[in-house]
C-alpha atoms as a PDB file:
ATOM      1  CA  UNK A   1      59.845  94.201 101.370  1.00  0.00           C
ATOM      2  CA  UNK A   2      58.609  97.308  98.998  1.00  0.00           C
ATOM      3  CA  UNK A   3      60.006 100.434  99.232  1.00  0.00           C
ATOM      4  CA  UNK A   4      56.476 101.604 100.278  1.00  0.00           C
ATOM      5  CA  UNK A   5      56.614  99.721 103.629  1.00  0.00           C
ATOM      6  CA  UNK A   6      60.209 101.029 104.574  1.00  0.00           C
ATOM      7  CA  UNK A   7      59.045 104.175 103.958  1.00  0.00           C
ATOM      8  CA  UNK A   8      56.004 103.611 106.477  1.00  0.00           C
ATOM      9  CA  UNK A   9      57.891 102.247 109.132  1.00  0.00           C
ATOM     10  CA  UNK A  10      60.427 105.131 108.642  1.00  0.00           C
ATOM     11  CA  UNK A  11      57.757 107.539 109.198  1.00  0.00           C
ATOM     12  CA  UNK A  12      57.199 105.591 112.322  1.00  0.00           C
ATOM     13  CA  UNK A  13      60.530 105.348 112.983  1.00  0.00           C
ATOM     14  CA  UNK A  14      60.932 109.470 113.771  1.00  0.00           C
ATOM     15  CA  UNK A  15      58.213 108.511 116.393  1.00  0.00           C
ATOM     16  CA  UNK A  16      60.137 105.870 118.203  1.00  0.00           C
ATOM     17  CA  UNK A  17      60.725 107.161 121.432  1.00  0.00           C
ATOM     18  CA  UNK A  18      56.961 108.783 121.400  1.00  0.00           C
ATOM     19  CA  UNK A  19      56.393 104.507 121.075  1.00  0.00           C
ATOM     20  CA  UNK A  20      59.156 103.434 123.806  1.00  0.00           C
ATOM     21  CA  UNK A  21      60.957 106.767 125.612  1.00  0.00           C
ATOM     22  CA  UNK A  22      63.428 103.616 126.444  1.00  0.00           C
ATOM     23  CA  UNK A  23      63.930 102.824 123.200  1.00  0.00           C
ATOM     24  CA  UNK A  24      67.482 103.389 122.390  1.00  0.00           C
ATOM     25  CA  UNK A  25      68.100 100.533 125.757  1.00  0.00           C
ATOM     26  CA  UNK A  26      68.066  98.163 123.267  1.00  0.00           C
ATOM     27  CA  UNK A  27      63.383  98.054 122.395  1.00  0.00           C
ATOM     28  CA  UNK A  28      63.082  95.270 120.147  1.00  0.00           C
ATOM     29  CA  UNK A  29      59.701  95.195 118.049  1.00  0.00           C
ATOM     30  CA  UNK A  30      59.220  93.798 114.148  1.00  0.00           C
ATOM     31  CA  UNK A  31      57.238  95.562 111.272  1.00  0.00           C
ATOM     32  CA  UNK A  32      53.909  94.673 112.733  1.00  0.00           C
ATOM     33  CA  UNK A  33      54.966  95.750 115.882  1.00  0.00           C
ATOM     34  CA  UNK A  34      55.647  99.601 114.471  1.00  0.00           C
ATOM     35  CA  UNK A  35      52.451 100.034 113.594  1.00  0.00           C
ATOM     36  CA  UNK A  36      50.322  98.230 116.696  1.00  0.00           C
ATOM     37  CA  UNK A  37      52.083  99.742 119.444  1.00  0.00           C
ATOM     38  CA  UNK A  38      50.576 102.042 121.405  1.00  0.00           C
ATOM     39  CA  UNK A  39      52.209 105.733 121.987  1.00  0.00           C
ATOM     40  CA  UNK A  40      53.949 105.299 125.344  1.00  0.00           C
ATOM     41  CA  UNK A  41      51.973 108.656 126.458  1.00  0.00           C
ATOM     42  CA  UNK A  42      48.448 107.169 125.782  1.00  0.00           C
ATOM     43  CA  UNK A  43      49.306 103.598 127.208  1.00  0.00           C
ATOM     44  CA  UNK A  44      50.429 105.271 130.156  1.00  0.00           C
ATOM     45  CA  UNK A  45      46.929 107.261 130.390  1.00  0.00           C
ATOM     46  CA  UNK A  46      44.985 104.015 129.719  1.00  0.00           C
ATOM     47  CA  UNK A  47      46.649 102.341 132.717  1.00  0.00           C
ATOM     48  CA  UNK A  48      45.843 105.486 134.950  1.00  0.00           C
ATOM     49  CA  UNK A  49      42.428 104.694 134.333  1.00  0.00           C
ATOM     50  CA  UNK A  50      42.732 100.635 135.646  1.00  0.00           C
ATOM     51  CA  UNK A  51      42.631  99.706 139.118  1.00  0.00           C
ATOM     52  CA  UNK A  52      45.712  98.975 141.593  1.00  0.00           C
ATOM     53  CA  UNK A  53      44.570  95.034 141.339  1.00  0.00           C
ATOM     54  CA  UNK A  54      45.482  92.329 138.251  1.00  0.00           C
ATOM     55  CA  UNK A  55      45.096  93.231 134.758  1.00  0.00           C
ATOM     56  CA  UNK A  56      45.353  91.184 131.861  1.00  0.00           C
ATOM     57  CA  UNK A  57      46.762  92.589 128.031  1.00  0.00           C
ATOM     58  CA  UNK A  58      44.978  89.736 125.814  1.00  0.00           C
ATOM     59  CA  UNK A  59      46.570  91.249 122.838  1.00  0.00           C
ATOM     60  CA  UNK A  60      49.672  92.250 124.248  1.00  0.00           C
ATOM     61  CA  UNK A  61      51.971  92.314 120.812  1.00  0.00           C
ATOM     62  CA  UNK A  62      55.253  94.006 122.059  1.00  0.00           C
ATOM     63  CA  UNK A  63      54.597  95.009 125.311  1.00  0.00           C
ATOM     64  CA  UNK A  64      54.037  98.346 125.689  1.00  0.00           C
ATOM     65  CA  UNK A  65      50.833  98.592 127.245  1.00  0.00           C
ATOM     66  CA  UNK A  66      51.705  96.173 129.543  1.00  0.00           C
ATOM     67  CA  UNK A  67      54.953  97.801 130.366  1.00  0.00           C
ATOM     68  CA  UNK A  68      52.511 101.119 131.224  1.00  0.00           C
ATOM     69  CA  UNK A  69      49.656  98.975 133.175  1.00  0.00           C
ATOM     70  CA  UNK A  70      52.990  96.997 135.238  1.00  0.00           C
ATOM     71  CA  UNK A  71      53.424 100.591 136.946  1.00  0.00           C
ATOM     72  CA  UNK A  72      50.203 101.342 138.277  1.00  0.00           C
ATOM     73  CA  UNK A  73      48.918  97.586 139.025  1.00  0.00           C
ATOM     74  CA  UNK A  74      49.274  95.379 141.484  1.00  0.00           C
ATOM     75  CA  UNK A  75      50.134  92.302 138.807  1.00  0.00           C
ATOM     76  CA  UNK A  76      49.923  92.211 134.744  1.00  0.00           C
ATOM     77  CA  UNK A  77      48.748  89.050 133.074  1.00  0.00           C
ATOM     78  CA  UNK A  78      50.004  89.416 129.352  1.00  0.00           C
ATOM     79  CA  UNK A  79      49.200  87.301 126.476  1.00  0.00           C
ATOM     80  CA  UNK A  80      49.513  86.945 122.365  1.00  0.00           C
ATOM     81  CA  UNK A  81      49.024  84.549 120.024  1.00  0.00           C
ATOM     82  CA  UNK A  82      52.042  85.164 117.874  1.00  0.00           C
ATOM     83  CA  UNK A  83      55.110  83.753 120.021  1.00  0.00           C
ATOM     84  CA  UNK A  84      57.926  85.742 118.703  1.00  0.00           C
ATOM     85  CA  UNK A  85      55.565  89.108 119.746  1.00  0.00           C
ATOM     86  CA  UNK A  86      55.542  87.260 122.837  1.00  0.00           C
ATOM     87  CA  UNK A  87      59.264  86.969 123.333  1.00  0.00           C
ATOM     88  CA  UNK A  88      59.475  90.994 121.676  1.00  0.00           C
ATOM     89  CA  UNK A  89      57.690  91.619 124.767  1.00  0.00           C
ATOM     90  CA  UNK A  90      59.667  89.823 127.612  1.00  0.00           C
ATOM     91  CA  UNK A  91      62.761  91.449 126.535  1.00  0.00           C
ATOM     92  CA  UNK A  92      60.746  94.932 126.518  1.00  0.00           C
ATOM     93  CA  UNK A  93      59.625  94.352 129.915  1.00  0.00           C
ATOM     94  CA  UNK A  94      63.407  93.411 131.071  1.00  0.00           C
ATOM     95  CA  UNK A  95      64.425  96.870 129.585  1.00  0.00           C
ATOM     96  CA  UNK A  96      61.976  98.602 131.794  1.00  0.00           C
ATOM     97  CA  UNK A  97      62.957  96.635 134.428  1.00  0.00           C
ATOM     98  CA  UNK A  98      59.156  95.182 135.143  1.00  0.00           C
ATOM     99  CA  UNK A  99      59.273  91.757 134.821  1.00  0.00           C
ATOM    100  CA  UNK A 100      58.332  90.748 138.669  1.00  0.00           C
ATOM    101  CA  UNK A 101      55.066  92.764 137.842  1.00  0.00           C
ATOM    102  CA  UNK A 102      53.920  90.839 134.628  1.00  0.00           C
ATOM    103  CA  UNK A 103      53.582  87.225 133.597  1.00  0.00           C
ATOM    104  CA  UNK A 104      54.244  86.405 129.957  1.00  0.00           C
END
């Protein structure tokens, strides 16, 4: 990796618990995942604005969304493409402790 993107994702880094306010319980996330996650603070208002019934995350990378949406709905349905976001995510929604409220 360049020097360029460590210095990117150590500008995001300073920003990490504005991403997870968990993050120090052990947040795991890749390079990709510094720079697609969504501020903890906005996903939370996004789910505020979803009903108290199902929602699906199509594009749920690491899990943060989902983790917000898991706390005001009934039942998340979260999905990715790339598998090892996928698995980034279960272990984020275990360190929230949300897992009955989302499927992966």
């Amino acid at each position: 990796m360049s020097e360029v993107y460590y210095a990117i994702v150590g500008k995001y880094c300073c920003q990490r618990y504005l991403l997870f306010s968990r993050f120090d319980e052990g947040i795991k996330m890749d390079g990709e995942g510094w720079f697609s996650v969504t501020l903890e603070l906005i996903a939370r208002h996004h789910a505020s604005c979803c009903g108290s019934g199902i929602v699906v995350d199509s594009f749920t990378r690491v899990g943060g969304n989902a983790i917000q949406l898991s706390q005001r709905s009934a039942h998340v349905i979260a999905f990715d493409i790339d598998l090892k976001k996928i698995d980034y995510a279960y272990h984020n929604v275990a360190v929230y402790g949300v897992n009955d409220h989302i499927d992966l």
